[in-house]
PDB file of N, CA and C in Angstrom:
ATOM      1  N   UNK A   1     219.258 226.721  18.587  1.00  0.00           N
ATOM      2  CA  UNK A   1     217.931 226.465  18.075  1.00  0.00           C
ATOM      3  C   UNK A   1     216.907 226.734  19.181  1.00  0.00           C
ATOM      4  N   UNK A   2     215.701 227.509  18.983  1.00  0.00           N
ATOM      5  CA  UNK A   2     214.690 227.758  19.841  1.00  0.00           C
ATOM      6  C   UNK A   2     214.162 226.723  20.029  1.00  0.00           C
ATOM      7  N   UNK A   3     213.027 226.270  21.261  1.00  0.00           N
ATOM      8  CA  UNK A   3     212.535 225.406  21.651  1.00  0.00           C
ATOM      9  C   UNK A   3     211.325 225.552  22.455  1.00  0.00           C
ATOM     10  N   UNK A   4     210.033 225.397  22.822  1.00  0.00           N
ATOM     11  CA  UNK A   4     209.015 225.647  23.181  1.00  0.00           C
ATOM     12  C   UNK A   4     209.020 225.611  24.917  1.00  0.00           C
ATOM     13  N   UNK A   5     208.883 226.538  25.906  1.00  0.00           N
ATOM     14  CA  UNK A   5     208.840 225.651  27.210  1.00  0.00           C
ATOM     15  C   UNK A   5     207.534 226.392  27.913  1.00  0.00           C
ATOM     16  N   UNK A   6     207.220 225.506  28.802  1.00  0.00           N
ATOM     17  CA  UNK A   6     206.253 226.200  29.684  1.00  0.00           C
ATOM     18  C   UNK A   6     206.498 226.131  30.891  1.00  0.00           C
ATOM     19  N   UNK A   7     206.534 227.844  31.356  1.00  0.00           N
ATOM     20  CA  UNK A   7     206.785 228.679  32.390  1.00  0.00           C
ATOM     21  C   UNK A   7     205.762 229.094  33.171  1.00  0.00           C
ATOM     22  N   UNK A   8     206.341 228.934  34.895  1.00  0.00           N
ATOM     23  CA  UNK A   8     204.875 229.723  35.983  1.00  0.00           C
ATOM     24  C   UNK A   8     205.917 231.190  36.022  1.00  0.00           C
ATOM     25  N   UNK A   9     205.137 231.843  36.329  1.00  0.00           N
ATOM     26  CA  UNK A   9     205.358 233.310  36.522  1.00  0.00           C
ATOM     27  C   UNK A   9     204.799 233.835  37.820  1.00  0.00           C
ATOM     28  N   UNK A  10     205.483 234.062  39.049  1.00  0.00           N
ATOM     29  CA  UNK A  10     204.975 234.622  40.650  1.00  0.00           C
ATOM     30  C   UNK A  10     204.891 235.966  40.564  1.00  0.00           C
ATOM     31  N   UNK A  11     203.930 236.706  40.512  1.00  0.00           N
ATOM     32  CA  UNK A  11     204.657 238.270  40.612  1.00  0.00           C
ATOM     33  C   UNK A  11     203.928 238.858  41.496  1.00  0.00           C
ATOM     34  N   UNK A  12     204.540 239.665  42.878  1.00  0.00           N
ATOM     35  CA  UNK A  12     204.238 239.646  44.242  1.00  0.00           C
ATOM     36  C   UNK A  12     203.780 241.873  43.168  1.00  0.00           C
ATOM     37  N   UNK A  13     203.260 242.400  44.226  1.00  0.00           N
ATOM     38  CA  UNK A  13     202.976 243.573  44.123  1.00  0.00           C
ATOM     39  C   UNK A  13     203.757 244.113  45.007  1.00  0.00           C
ATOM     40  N   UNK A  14     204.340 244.108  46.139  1.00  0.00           N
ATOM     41  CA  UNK A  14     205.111 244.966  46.380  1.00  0.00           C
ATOM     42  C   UNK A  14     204.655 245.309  48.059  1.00  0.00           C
ATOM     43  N   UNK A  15     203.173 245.168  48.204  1.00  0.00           N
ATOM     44  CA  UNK A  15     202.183 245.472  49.251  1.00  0.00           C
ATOM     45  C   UNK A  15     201.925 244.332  50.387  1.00  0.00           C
ATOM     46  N   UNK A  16     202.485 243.438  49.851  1.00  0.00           N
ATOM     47  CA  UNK A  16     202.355 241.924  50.640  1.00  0.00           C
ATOM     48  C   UNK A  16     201.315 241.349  50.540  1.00  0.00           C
ATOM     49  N   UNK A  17     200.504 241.675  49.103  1.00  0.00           N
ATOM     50  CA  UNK A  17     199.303 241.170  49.280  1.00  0.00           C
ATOM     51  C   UNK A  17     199.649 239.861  48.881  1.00  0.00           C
ATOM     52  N   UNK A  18     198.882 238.949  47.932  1.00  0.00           N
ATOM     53  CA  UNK A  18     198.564 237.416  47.456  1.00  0.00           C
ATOM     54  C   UNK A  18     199.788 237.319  46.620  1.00  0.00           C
ATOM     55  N   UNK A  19     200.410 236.951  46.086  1.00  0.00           N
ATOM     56  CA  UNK A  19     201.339 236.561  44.784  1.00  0.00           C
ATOM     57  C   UNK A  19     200.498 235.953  43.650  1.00  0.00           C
ATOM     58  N   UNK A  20     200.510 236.900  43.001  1.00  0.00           N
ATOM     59  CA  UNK A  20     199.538 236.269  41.694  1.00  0.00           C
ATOM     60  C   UNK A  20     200.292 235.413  40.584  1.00  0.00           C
ATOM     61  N   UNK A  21     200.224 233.693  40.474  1.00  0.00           N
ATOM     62  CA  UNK A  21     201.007 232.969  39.472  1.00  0.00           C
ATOM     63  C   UNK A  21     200.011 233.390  38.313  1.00  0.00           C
ATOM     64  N   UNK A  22     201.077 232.897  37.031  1.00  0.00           N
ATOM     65  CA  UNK A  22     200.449 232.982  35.950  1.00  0.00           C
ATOM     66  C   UNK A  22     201.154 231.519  35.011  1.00  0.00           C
ATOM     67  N   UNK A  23     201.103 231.238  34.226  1.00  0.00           N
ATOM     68  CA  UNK A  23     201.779 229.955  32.751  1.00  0.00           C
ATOM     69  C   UNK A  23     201.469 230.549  32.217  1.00  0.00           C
ATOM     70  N   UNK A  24     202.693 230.632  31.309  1.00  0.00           N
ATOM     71  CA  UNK A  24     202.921 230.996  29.947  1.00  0.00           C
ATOM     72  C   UNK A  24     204.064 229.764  28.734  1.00  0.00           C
ATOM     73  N   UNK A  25     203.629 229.922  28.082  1.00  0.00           N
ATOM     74  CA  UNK A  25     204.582 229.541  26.626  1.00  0.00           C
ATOM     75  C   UNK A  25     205.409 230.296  26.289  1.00  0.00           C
ATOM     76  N   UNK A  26     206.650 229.909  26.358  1.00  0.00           N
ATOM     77  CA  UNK A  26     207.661 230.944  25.598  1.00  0.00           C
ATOM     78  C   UNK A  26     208.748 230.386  24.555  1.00  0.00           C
ATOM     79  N   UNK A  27     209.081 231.258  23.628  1.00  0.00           N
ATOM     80  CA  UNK A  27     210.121 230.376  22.767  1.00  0.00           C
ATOM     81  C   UNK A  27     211.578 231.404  23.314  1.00  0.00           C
ATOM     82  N   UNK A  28     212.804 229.872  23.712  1.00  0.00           N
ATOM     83  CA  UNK A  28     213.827 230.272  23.799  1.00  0.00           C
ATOM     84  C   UNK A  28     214.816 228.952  23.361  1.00  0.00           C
ATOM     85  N   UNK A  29     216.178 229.572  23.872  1.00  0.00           N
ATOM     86  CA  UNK A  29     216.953 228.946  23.579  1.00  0.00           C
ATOM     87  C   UNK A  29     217.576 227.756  24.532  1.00  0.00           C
ATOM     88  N   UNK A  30     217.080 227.808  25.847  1.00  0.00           N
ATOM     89  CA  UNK A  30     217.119 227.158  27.183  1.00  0.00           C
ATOM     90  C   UNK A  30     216.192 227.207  28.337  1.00  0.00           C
ATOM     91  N   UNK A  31     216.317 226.432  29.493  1.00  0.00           N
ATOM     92  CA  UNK A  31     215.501 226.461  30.504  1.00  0.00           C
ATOM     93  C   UNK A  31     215.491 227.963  30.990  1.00  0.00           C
ATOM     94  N   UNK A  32     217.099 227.827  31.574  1.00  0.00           N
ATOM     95  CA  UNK A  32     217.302 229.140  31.694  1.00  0.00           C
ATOM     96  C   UNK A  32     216.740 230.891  30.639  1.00  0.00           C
ATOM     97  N   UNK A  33     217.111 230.988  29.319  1.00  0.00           N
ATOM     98  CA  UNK A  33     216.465 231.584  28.702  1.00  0.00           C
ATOM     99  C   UNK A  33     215.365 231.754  28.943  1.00  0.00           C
ATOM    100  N   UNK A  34     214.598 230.561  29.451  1.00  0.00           N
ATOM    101  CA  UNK A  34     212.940 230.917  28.858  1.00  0.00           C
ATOM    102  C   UNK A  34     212.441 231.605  30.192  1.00  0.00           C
ATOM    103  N   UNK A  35     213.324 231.538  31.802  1.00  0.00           N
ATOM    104  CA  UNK A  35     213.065 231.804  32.517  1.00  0.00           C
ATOM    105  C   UNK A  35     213.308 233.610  32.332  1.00  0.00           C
ATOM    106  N   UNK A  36     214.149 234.031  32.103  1.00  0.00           N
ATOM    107  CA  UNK A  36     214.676 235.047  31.273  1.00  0.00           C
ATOM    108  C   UNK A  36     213.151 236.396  30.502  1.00  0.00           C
ATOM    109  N   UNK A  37     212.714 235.153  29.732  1.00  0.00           N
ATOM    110  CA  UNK A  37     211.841 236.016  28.679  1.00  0.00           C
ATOM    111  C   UNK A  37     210.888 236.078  29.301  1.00  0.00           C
ATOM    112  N   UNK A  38     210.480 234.705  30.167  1.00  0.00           N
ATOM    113  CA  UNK A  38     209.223 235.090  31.087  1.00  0.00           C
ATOM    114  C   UNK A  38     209.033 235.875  32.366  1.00  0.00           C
ATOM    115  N   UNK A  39     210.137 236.111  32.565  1.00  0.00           N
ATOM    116  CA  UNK A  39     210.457 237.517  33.394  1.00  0.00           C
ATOM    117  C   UNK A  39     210.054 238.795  32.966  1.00  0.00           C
ATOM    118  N   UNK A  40     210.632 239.141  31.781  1.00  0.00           N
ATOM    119  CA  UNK A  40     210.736 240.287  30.982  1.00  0.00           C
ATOM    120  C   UNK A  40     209.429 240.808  30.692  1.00  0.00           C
ATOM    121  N   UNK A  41     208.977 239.310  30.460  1.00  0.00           N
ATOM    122  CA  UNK A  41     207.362 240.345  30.501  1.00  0.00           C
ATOM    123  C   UNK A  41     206.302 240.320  31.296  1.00  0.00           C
ATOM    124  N   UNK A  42     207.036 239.579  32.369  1.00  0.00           N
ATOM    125  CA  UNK A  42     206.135 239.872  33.351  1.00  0.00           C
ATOM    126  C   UNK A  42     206.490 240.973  34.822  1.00  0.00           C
ATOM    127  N   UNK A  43     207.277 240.972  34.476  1.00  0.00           N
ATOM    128  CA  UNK A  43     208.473 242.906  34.824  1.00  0.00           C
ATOM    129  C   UNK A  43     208.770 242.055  35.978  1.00  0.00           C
ATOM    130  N   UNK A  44     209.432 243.323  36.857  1.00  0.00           N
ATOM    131  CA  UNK A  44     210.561 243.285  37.570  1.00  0.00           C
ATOM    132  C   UNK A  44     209.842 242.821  38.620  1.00  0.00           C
ATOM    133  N   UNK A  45     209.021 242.291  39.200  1.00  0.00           N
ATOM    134  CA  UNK A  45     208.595 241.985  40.434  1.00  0.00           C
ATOM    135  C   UNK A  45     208.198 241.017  40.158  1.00  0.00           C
ATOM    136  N   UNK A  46     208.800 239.864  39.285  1.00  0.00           N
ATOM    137  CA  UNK A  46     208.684 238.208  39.088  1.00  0.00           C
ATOM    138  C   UNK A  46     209.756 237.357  39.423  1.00  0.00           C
ATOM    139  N   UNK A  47     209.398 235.823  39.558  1.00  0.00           N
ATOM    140  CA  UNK A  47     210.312 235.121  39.682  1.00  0.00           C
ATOM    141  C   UNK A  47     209.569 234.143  38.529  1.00  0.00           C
ATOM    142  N   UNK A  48     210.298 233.312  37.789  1.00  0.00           N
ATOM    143  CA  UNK A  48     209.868 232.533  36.879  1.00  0.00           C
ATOM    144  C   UNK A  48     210.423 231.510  36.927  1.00  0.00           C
ATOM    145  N   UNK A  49     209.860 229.979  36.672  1.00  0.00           N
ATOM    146  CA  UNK A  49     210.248 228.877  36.838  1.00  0.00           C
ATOM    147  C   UNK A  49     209.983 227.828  35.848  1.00  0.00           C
ATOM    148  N   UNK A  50     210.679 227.477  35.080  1.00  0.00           N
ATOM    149  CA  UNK A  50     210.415 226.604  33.154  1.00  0.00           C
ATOM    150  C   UNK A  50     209.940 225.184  34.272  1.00  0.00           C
ATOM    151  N   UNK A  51     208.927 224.937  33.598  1.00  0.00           N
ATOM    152  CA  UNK A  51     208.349 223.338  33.978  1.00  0.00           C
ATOM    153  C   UNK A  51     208.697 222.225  33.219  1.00  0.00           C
ATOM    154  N   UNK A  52     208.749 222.594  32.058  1.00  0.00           N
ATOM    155  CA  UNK A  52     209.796 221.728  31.042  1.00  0.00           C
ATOM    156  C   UNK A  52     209.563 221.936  29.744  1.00  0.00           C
ATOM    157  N   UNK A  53     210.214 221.613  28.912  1.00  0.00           N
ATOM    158  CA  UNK A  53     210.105 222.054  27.150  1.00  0.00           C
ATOM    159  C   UNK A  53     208.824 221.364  26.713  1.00  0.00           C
ATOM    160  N   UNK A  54     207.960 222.038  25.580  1.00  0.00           N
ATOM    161  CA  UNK A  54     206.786 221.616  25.236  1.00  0.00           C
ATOM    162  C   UNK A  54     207.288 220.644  23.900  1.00  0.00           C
ATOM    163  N   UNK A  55     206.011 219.903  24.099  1.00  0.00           N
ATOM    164  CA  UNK A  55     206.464 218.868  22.548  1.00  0.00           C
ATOM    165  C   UNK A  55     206.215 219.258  21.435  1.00  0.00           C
ATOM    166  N   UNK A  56     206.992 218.768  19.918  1.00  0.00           N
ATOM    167  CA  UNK A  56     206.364 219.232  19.255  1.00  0.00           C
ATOM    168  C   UNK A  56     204.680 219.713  18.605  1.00  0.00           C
ATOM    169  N   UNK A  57     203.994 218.247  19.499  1.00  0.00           N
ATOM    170  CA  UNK A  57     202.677 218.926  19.087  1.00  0.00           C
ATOM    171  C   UNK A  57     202.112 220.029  20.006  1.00  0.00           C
ATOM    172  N   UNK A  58     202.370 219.914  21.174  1.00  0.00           N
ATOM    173  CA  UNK A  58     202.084 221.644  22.065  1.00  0.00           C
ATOM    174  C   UNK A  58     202.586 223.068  20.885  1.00  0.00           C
ATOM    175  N   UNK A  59     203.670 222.724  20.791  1.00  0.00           N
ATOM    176  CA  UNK A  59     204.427 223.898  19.819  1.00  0.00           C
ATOM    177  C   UNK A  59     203.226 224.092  19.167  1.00  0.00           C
ATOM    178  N   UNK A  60     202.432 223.530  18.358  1.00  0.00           N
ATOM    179  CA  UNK A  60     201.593 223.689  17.445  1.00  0.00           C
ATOM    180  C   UNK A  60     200.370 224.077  17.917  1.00  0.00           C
ATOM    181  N   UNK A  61     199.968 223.311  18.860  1.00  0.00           N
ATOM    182  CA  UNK A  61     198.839 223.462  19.678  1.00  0.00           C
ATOM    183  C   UNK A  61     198.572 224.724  19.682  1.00  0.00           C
ATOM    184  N   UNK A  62     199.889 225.550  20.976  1.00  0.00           N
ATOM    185  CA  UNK A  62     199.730 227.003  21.363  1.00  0.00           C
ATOM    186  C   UNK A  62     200.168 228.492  19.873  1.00  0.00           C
ATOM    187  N   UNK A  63     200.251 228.039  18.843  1.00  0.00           N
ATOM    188  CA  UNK A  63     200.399 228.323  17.296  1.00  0.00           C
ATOM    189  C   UNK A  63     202.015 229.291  18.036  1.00  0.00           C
ATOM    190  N   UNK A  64     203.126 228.458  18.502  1.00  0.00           N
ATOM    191  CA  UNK A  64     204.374 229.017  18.851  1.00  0.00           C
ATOM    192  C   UNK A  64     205.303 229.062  17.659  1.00  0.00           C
ATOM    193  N   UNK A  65     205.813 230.169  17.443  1.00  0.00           N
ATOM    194  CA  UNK A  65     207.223 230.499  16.025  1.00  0.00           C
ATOM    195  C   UNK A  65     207.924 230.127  16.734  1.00  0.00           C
ATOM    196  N   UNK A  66     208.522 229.030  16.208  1.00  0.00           N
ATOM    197  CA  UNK A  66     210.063 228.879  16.762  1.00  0.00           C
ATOM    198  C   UNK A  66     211.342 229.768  16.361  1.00  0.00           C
ATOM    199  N   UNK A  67     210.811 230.525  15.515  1.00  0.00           N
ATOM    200  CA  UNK A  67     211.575 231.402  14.729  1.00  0.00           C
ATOM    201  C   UNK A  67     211.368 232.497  15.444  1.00  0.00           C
ATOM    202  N   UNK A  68     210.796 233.075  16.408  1.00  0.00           N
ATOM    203  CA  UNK A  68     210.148 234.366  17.315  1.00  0.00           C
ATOM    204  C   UNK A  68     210.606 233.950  18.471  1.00  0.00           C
ATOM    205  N   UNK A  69     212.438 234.095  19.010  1.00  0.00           N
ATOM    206  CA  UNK A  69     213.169 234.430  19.958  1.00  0.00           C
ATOM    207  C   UNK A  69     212.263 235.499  20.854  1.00  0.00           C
ATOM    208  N   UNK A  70     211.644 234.992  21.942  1.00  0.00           N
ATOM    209  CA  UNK A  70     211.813 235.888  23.020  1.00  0.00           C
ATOM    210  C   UNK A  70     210.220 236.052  22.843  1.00  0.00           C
ATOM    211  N   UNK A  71     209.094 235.080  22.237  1.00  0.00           N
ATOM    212  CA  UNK A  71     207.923 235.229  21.962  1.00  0.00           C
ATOM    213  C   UNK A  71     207.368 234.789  23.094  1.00  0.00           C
ATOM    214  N   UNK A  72     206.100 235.486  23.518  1.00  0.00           N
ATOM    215  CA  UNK A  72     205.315 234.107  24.905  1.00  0.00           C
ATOM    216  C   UNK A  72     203.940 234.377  24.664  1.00  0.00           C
ATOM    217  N   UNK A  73     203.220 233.687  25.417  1.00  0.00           N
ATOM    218  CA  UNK A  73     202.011 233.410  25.553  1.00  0.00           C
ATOM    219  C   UNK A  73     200.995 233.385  26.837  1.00  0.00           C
ATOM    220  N   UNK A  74     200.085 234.020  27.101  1.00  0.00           N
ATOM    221  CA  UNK A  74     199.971 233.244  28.178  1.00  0.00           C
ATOM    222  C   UNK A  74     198.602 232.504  27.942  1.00  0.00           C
ATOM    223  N   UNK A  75     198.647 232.034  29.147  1.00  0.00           N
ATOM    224  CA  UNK A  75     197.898 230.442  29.058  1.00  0.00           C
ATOM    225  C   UNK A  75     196.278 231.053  30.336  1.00  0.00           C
ATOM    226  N   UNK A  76     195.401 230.854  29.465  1.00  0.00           N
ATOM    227  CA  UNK A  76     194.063 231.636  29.919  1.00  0.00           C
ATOM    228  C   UNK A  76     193.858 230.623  31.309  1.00  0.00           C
ATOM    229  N   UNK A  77     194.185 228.797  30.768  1.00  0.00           N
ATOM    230  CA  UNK A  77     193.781 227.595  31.983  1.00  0.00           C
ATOM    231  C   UNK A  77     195.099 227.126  32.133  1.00  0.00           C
ATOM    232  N   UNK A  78     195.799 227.266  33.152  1.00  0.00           N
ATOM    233  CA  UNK A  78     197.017 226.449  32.825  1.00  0.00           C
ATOM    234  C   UNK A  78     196.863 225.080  32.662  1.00  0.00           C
ATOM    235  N   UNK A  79     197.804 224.423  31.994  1.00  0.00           N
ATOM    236  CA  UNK A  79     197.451 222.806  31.815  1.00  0.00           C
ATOM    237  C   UNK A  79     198.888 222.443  31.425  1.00  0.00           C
ATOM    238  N   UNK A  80     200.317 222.936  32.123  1.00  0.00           N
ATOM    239  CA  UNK A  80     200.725 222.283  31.737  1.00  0.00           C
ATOM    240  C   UNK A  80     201.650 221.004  33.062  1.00  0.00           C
TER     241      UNK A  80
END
């Protein structure tokens, strides 16, 4: 069963400049998973780290399908 989590996302450029974080929402099937999907789209020069599963009312909040394996979001203010 999918589950809502919210993820930071590090993704360095390559140049040594700043590491730019990002949060996102993602629907997966685990911590691990969600670290997974929030990789994927934030490509190959990330490290991703799940902060913990969102509640059901976040789920709703961020309008997340739990039914949309491998869905994310990102988060304009982080807050989570």
């Amino acid at each position: 069963m999918n589950k809502g989590y919210g993820v930071t996302v590090t993704r360095t450029d390559g140049g040594g400049g700043m590491p730019e974080k990002s949060a996102l929402v993602v629907v997966a099937t685990d911590e691990l998973d969600a670290e997974l999907v929030a990789s994927r789209v934030a490509g190959a020069a990330s490290e991703a780290e799940t902060l913990r599963e969102l509640t059901e009312e976040e789920v709703l909040e961020y309008g997340l399908d739990l039914e949309d394996h491998g869905s994310a979001k990102a988060l304009a203010v982080p807050n989570l």
